[in-house]
Protein backbone atom coordinates (compact mmCIF):
# COMPACT_ATOMS: atom_id res chain seq x y z
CA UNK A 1 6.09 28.47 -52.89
CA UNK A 2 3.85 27.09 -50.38
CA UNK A 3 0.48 29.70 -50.59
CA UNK A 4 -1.42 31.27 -53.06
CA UNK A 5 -1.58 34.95 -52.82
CA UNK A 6 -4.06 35.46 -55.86
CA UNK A 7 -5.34 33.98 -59.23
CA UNK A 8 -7.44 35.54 -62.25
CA UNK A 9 -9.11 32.79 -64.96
CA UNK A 10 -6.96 30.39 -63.40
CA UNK A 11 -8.42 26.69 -62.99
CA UNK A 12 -7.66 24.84 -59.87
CA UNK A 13 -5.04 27.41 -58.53
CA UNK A 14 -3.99 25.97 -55.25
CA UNK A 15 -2.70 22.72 -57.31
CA UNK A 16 0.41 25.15 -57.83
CA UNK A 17 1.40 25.20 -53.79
CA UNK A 18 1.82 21.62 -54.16
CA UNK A 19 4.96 20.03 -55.01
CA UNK A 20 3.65 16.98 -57.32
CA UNK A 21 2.17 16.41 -60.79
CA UNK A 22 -0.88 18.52 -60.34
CA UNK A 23 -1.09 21.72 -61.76
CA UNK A 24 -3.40 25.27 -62.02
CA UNK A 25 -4.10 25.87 -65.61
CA UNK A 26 -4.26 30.25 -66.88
CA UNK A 27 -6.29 30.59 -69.49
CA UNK A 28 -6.34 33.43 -71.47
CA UNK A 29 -8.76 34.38 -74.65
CA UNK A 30 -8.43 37.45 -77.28
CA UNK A 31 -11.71 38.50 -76.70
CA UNK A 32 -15.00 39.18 -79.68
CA UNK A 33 -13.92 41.77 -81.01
CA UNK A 34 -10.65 44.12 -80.40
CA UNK A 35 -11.13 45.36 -76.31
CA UNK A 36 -14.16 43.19 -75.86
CA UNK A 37 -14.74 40.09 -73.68
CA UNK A 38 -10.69 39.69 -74.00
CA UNK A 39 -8.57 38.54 -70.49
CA UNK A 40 -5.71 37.18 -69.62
CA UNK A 41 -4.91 34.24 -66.90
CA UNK A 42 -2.72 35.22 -63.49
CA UNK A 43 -1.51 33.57 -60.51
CA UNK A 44 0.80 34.86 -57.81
CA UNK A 45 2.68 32.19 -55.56
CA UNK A 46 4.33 33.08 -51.73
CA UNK A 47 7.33 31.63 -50.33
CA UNK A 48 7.21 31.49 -46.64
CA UNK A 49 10.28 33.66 -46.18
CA UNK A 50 11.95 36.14 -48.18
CA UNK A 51 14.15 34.62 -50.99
CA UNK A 52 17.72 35.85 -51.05
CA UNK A 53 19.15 38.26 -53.94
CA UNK A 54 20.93 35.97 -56.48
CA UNK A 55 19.19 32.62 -55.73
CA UNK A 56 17.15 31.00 -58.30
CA UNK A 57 13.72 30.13 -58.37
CA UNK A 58 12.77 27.78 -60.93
CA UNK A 59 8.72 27.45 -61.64
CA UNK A 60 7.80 24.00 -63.40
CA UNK A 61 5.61 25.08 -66.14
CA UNK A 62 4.20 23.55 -69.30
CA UNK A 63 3.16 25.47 -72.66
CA UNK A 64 3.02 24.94 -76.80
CA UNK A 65 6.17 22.53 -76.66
CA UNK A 66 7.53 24.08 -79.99
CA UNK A 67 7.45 27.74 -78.38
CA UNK A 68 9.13 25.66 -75.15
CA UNK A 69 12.05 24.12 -77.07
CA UNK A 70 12.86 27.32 -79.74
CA UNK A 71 13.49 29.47 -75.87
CA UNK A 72 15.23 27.00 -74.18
CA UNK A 73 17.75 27.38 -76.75
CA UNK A 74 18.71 31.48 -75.29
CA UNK A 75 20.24 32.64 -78.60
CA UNK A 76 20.11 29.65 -81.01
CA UNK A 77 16.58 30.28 -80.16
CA UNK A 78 16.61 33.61 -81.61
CA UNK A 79 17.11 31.50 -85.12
CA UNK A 80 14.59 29.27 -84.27
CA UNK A 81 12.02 32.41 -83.69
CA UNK A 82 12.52 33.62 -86.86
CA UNK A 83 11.63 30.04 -88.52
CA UNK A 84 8.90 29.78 -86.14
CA UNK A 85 7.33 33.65 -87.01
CA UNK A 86 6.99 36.05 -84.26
CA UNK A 87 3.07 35.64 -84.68
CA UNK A 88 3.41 32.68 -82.07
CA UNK A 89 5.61 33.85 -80.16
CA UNK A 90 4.05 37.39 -80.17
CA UNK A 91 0.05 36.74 -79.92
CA UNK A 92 0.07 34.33 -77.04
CA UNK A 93 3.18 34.42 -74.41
CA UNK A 94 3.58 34.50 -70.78
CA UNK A 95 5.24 36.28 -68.18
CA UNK A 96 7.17 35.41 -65.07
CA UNK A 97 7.88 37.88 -62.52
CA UNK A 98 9.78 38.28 -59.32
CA UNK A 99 8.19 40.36 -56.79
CA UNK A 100 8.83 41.71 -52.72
CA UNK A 101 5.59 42.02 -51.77
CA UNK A 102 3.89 44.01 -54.66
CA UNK A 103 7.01 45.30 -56.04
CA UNK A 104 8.15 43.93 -59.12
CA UNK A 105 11.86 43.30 -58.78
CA UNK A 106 12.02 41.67 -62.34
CA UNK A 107 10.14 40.60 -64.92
CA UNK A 108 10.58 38.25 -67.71
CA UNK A 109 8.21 37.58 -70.98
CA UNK A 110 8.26 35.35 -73.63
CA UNK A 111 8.26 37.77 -76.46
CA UNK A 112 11.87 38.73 -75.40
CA UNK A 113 13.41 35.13 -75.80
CA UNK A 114 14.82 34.67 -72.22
CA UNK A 115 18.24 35.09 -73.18
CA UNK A 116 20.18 36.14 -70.64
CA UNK A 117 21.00 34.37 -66.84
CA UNK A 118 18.54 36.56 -64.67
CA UNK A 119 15.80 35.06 -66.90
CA UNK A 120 16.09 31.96 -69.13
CA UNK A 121 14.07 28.65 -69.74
CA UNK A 122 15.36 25.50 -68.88
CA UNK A 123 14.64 21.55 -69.29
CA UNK A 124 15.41 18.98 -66.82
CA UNK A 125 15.64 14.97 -67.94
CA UNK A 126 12.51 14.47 -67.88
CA UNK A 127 11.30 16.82 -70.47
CA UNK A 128 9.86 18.89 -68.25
CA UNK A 129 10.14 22.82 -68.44
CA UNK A 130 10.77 25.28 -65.94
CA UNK A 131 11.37 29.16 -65.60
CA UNK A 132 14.90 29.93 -64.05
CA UNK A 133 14.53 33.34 -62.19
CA UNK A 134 16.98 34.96 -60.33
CA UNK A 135 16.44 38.30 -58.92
CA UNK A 136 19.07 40.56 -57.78
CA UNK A 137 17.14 41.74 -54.96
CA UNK A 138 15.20 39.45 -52.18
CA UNK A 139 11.97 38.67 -53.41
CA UNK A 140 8.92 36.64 -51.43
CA UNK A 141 6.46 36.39 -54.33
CA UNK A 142 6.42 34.92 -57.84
CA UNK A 143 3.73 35.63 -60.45
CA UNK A 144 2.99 34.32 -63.64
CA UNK A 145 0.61 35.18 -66.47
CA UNK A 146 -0.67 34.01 -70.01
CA UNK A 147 -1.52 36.33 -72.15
CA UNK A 148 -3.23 36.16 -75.53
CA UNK A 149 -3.32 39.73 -77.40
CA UNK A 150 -6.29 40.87 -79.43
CA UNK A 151 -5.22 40.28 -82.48
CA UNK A 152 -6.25 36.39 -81.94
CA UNK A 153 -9.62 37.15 -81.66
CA UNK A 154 -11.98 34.35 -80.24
CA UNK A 155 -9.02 32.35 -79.83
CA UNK A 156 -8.78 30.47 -76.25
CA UNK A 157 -5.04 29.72 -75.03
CA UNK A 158 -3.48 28.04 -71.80
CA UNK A 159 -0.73 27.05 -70.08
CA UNK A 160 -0.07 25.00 -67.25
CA UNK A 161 1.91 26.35 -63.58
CA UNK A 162 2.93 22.99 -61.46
CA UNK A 163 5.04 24.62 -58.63
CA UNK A 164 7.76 27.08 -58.16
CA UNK A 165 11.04 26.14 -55.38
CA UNK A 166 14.81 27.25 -54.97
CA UNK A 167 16.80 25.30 -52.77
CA UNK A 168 18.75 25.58 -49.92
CA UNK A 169 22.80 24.77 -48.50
CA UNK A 170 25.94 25.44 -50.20
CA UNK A 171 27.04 22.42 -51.63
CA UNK A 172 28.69 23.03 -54.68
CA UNK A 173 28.81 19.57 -55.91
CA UNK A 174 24.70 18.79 -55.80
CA UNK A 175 23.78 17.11 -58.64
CA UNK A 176 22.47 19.11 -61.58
CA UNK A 177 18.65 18.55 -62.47
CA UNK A 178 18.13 20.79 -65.74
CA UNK A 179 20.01 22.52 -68.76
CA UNK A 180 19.62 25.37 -71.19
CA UNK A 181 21.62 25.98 -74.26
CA UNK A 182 23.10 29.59 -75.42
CA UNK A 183 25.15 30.11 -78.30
CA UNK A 184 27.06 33.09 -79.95
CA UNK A 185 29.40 33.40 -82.55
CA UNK A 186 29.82 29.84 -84.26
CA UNK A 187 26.76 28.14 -83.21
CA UNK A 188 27.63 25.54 -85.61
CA UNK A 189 29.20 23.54 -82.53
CA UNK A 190 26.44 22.80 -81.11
CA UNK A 191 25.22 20.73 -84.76
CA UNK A 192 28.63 18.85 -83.49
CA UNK A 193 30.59 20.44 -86.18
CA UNK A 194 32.97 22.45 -85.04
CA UNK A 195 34.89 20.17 -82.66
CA UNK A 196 33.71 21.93 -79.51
């Protein structure tokens, strides 16, 4: 995504057009007291043509590494959630969304555990995060927010956008960069115990 269409308590925005190490940090805050002072942290990124339906977007993005690792995990995550407590997970989260234009064609969030393959986190070598989108309609835009609800009052929260690309040809055989993990049923494998 190579322009910035708009940002909202964002610090140094346009360092998420370029593809590198810098990045545009939201910030979001709860606010003094429940409806006051509170606001949450946007940016919206362009491509410079329309995305296809079904190709993936993936946005490089950086936030509390324990709430990073529990969602990468899809469903295992879901366990992980429950050690964690939904009060992380459910006071300050962020959104990714997919748009044409100003049409939202999806939308993911945080609080919903990313756990299917329109919509998932994923982690390349590296360490580094990055939100897999992919949209079953052409889309042009992507947007992402942090959000902080009232309940944390006074409390100040961020997260960090690098950039957001998909890529181009048909090669079936490139070389992977990033993984998630999913489990149902006998999760257990994935501990290395079942054989699988």
């Amino acid at each position: 995504a190579s322009s910035l269409v708009s940002s909202s308590h964002v610090t140094n925005p346009s360092n998420a057009t370029l593809y590198d190490n810098s990045y545009a940090t939201l910030n979001s805050y709860g606010g003094i007291a429940v409806g006051i002072g509170d606001y949450n942290g946007k940016i919206e990124l362009e491509f410079p043509t329309t995305v296809p339906a079904g190709k993936t977007t993936y946005v490089r993005i950086d936030f509390d590494q324990d709430v990073l690792n529990a969602l990468v995990g899809g469903n295992l995550g879901s366990e992980l959630v429950d050690l964690l407590g939904t009060v992380i997970l459910g006071n300050h989260f962020f959104t990714v969304s997919a748009k044409n234009n100003t049409t939202v064609i999806n939308s993911f969030s945080s609080q919903n555990n990313f756990s299917n393959e329109s919509g998932r986190l994923v982690r390349d070598a590296s360490g580094n995060f990055y939100f897999a989108i992919t949209p079953n309609l052409p889309y042009n835009r992507i947007e992402i927010t942090d959000n902080t609800n009232a309940v944390l009052l006074g409390t100040s929260n961020s997260m960090r956008v690098y950039y957001a690309f998909y890529t181009t040809g048909n090669d079936s055989c490139n070389t992977p960069f990033a993984t998630s993990f999913d489990g149902t049923g006998g999760t257990i494998d994935l501990l290395g115990l079942g054989g699988a």
